[in-house]
C-alpha atoms as a PDB file:
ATOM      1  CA  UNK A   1     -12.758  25.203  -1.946  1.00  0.00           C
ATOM      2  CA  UNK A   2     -10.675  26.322   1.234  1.00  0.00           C
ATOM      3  CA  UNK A   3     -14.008  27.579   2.810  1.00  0.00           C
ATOM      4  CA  UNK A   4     -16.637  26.253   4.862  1.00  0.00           C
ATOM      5  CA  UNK A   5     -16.204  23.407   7.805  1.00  0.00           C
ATOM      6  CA  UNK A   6     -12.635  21.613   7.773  1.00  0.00           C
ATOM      7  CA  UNK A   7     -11.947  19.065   9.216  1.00  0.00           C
ATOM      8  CA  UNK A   8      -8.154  18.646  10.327  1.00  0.00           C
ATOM      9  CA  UNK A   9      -5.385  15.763  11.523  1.00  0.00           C
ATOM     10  CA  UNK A  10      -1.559  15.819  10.847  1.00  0.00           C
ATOM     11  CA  UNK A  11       0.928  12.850  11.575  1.00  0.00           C
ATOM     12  CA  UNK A  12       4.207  12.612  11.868  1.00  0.00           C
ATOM     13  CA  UNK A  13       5.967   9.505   9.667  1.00  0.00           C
ATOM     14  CA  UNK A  14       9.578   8.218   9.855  1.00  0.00           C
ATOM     15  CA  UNK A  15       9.836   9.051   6.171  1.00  0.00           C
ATOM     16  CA  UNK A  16      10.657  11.489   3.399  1.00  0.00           C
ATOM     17  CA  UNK A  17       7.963  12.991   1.776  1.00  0.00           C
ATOM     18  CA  UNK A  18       8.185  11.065  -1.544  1.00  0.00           C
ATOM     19  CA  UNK A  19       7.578   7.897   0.279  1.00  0.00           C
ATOM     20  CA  UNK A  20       5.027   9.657   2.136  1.00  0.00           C
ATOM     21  CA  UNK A  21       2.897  10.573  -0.760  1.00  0.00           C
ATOM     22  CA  UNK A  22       3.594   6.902  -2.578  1.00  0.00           C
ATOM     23  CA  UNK A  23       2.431   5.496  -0.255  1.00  0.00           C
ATOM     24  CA  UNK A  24      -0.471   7.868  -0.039  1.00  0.00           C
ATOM     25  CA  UNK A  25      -1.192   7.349  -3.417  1.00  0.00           C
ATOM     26  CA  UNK A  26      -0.699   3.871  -4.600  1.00  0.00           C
ATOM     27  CA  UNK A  27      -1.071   2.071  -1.206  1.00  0.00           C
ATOM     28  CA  UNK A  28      -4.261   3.365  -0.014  1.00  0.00           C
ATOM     29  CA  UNK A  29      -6.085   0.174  -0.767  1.00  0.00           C
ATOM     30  CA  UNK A  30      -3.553  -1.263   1.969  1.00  0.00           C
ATOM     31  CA  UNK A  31      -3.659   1.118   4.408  1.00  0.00           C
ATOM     32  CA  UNK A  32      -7.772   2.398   3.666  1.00  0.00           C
ATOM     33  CA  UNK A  33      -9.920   1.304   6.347  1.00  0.00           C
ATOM     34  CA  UNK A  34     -13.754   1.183   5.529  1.00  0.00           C
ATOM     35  CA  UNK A  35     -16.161   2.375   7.998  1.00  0.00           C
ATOM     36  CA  UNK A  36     -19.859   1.037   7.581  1.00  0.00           C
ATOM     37  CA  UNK A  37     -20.822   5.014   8.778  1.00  0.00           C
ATOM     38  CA  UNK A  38     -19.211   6.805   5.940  1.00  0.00           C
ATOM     39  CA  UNK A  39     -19.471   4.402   3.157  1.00  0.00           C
ATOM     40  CA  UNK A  40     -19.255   5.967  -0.558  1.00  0.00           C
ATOM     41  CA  UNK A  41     -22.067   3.547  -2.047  1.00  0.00           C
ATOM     42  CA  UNK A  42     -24.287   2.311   0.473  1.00  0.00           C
ATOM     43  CA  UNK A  43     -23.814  -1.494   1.541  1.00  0.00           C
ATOM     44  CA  UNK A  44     -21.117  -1.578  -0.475  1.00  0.00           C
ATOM     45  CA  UNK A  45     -17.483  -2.019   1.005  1.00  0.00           C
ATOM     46  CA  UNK A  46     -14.231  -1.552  -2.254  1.00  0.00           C
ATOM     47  CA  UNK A  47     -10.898  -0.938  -1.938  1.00  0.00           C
ATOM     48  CA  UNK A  48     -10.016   2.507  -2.728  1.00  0.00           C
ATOM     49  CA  UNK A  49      -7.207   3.596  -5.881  1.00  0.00           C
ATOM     50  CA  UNK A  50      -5.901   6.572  -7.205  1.00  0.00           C
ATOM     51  CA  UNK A  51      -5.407   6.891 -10.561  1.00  0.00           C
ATOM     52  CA  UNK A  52      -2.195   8.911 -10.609  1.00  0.00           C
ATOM     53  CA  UNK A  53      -1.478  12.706 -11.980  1.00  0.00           C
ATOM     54  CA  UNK A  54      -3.338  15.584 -12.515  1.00  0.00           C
ATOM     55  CA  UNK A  55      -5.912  14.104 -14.580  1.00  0.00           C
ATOM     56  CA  UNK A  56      -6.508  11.317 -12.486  1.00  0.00           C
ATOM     57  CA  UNK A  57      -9.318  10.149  -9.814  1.00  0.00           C
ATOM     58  CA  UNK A  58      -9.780   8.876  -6.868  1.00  0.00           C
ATOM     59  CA  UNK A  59     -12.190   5.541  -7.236  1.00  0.00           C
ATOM     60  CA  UNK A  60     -13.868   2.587  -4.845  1.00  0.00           C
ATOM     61  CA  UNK A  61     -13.696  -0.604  -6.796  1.00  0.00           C
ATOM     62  CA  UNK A  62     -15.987  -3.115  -5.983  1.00  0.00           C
ATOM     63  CA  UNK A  63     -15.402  -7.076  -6.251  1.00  0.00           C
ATOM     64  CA  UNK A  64     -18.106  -7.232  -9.221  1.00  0.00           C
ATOM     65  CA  UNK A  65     -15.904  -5.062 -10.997  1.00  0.00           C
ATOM     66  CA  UNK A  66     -17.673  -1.959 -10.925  1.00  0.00           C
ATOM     67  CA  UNK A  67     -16.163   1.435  -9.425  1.00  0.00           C
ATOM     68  CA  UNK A  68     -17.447   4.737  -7.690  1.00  0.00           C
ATOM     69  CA  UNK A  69     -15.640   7.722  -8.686  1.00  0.00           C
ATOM     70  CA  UNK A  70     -14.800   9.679  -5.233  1.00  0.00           C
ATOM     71  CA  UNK A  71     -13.573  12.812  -7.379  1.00  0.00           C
ATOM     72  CA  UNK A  72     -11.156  14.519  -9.559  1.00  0.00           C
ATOM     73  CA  UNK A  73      -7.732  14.816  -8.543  1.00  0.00           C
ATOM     74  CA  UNK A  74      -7.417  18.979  -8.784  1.00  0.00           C
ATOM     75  CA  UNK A  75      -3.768  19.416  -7.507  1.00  0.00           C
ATOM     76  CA  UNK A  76      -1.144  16.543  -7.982  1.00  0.00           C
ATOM     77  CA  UNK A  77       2.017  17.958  -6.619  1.00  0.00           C
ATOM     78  CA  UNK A  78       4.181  14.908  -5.647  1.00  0.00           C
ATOM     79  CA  UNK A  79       6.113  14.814  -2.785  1.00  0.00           C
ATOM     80  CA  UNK A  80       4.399  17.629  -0.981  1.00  0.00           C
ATOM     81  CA  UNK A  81       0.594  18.160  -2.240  1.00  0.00           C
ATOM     82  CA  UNK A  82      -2.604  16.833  -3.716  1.00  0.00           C
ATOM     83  CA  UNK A  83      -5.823  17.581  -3.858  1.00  0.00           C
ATOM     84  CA  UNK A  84      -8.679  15.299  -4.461  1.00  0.00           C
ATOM     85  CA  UNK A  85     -12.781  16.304  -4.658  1.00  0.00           C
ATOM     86  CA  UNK A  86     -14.654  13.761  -2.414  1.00  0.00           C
ATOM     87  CA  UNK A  87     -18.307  12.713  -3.083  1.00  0.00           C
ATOM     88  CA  UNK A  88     -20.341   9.913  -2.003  1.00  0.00           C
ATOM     89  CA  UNK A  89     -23.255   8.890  -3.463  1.00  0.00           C
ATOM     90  CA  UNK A  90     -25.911  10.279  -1.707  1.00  0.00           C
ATOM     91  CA  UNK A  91     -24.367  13.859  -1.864  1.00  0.00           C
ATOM     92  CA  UNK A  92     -26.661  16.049  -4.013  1.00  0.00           C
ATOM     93  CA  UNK A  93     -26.009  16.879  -7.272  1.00  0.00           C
ATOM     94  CA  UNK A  94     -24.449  20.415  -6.927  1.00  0.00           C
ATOM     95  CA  UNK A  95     -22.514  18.993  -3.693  1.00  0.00           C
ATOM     96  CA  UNK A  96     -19.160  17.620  -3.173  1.00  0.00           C
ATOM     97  CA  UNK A  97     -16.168  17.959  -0.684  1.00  0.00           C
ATOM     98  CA  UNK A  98     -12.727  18.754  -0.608  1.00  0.00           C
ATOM     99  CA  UNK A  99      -9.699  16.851   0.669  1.00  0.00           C
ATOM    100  CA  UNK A 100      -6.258  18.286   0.867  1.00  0.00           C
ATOM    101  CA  UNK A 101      -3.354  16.200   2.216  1.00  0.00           C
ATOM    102  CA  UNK A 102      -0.040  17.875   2.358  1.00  0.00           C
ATOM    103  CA  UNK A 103       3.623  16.162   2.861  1.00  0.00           C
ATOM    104  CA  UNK A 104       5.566  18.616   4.404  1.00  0.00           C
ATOM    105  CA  UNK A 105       9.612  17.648   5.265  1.00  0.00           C
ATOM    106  CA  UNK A 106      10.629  18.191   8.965  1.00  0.00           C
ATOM    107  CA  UNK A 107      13.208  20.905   9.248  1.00  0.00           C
ATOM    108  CA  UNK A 108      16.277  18.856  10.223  1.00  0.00           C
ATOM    109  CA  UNK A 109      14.899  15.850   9.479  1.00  0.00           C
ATOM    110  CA  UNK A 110      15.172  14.655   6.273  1.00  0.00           C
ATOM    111  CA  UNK A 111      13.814  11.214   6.680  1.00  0.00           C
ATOM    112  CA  UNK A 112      10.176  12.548   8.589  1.00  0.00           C
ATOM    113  CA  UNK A 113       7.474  14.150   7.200  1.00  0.00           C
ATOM    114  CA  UNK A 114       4.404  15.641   8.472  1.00  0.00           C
ATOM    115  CA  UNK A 115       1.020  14.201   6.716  1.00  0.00           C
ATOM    116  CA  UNK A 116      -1.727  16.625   7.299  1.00  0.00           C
ATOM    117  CA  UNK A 117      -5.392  16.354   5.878  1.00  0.00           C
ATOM    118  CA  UNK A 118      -7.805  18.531   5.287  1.00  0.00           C
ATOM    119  CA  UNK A 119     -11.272  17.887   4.604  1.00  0.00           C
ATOM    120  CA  UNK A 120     -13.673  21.218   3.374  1.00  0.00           C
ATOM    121  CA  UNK A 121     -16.787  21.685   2.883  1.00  0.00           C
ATOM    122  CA  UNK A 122     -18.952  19.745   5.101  1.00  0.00           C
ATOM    123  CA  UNK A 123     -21.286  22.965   4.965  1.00  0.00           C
ATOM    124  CA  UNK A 124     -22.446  21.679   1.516  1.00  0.00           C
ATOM    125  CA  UNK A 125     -24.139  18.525   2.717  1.00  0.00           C
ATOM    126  CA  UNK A 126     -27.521  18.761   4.294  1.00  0.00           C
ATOM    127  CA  UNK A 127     -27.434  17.444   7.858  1.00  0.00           C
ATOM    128  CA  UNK A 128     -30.361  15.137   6.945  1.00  0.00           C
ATOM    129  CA  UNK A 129     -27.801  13.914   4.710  1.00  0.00           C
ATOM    130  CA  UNK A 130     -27.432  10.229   5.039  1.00  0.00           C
ATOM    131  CA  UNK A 131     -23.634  10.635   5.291  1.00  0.00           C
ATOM    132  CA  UNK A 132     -24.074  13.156   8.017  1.00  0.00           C
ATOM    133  CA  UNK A 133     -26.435  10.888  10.057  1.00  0.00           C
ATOM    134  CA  UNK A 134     -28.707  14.089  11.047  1.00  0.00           C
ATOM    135  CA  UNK A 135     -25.804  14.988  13.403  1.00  0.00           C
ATOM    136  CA  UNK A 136     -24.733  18.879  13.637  1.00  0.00           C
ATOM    137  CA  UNK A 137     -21.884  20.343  11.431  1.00  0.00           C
ATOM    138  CA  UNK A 138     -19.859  20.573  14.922  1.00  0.00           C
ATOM    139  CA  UNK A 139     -20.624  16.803  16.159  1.00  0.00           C
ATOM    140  CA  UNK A 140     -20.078  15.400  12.421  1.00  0.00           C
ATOM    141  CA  UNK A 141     -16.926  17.426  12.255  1.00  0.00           C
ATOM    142  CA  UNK A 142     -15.432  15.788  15.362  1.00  0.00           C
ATOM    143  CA  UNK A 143     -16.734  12.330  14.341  1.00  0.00           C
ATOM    144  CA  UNK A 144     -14.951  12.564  10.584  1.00  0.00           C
ATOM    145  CA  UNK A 145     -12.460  14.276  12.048  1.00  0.00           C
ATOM    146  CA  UNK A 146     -11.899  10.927  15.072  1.00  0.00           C
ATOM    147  CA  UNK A 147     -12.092   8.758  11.821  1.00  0.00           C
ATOM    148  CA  UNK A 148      -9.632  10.590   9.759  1.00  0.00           C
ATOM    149  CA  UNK A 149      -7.666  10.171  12.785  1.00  0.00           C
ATOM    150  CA  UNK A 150      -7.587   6.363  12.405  1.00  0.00           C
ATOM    151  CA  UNK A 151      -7.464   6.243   8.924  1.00  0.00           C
ATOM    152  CA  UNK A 152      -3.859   8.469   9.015  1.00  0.00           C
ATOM    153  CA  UNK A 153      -2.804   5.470  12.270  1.00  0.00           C
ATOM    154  CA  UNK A 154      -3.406   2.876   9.735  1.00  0.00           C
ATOM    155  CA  UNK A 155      -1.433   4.945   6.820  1.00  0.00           C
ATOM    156  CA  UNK A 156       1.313   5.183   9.764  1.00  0.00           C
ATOM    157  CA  UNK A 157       1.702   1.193   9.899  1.00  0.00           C
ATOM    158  CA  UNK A 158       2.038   0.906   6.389  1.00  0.00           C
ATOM    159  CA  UNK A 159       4.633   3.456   5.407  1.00  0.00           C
END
């Protein structure tokens, strides 16, 4: 899905790039950060989980025991790529997202890695989209972008 909008943010973590993507991966309910403007179900705050591999999902599970299924994982290449469709649940039907996080090792540096994410296809959703908050492709962008931003900070105090 590499076309459309992106949005784009890359850190830099004092870590190889398996930890990087464990931590990724079966942390992200430590180090995912909830924001009441781009909830997946709304009024509902989870804790987000990836089921692991190439058949797996990425899911919001909520304290009554129900879950939201986020997407698909479509590329599980541990320690240096996955990709993961992203839906919330006012997308319509023949909508959905695309986020790509890659773990790429620091050339002379074996123990940092850059984490960059990228988000496509915010061209799909409608801007009177209630995850878009009637806001223009270029102002959304920069506002999922500024969150993205945070979210990879708090992925940064974890690892």
């Amino acid at each position: 899905m590499p076309d459309g909008s992106r949005v784009l943010v890359a850190l830099r973590v004092n870590v190889t790039a398996e930890r990087a993507f464990t931590t990724f991966t079966e942390q992200i309910g430590r180090w995912w950060r909830p924001n009441p403007l781009f909830q997946f179900v709304p009024n509902s705050v989870g804790t987000l989980e990836f089921w692991p591999g190439p058949r797996g999902c990425l899911i919001e599970r909520y304290d009554d025991g129900t879950v939201f299924q986020i997407g698909d994982v479509r590329v599980w290449e541990p320690p240096s790529r996955l990709v993961v469709g992203w839906r919330q649940e006012g997308f319509p039907p023949d909508a959905d997202t695309e986020l790509h996080v890659r773990f790429d090792q620091i050339d002379g540096n074996p123990v940092q890695t850059r984490v960059t994410v990228e988000h496509y296809g915010w061209d799909r959703i409608p801007p009177e989209n209630a995850v878009r908050h009637s806001f223009p492709l270029d102002v959304f962008s920069l506002r999922f972008a500024q969150w993205w931003k945070r979210q990879l900070a708090e992925f940064g105090n974890v690892v």
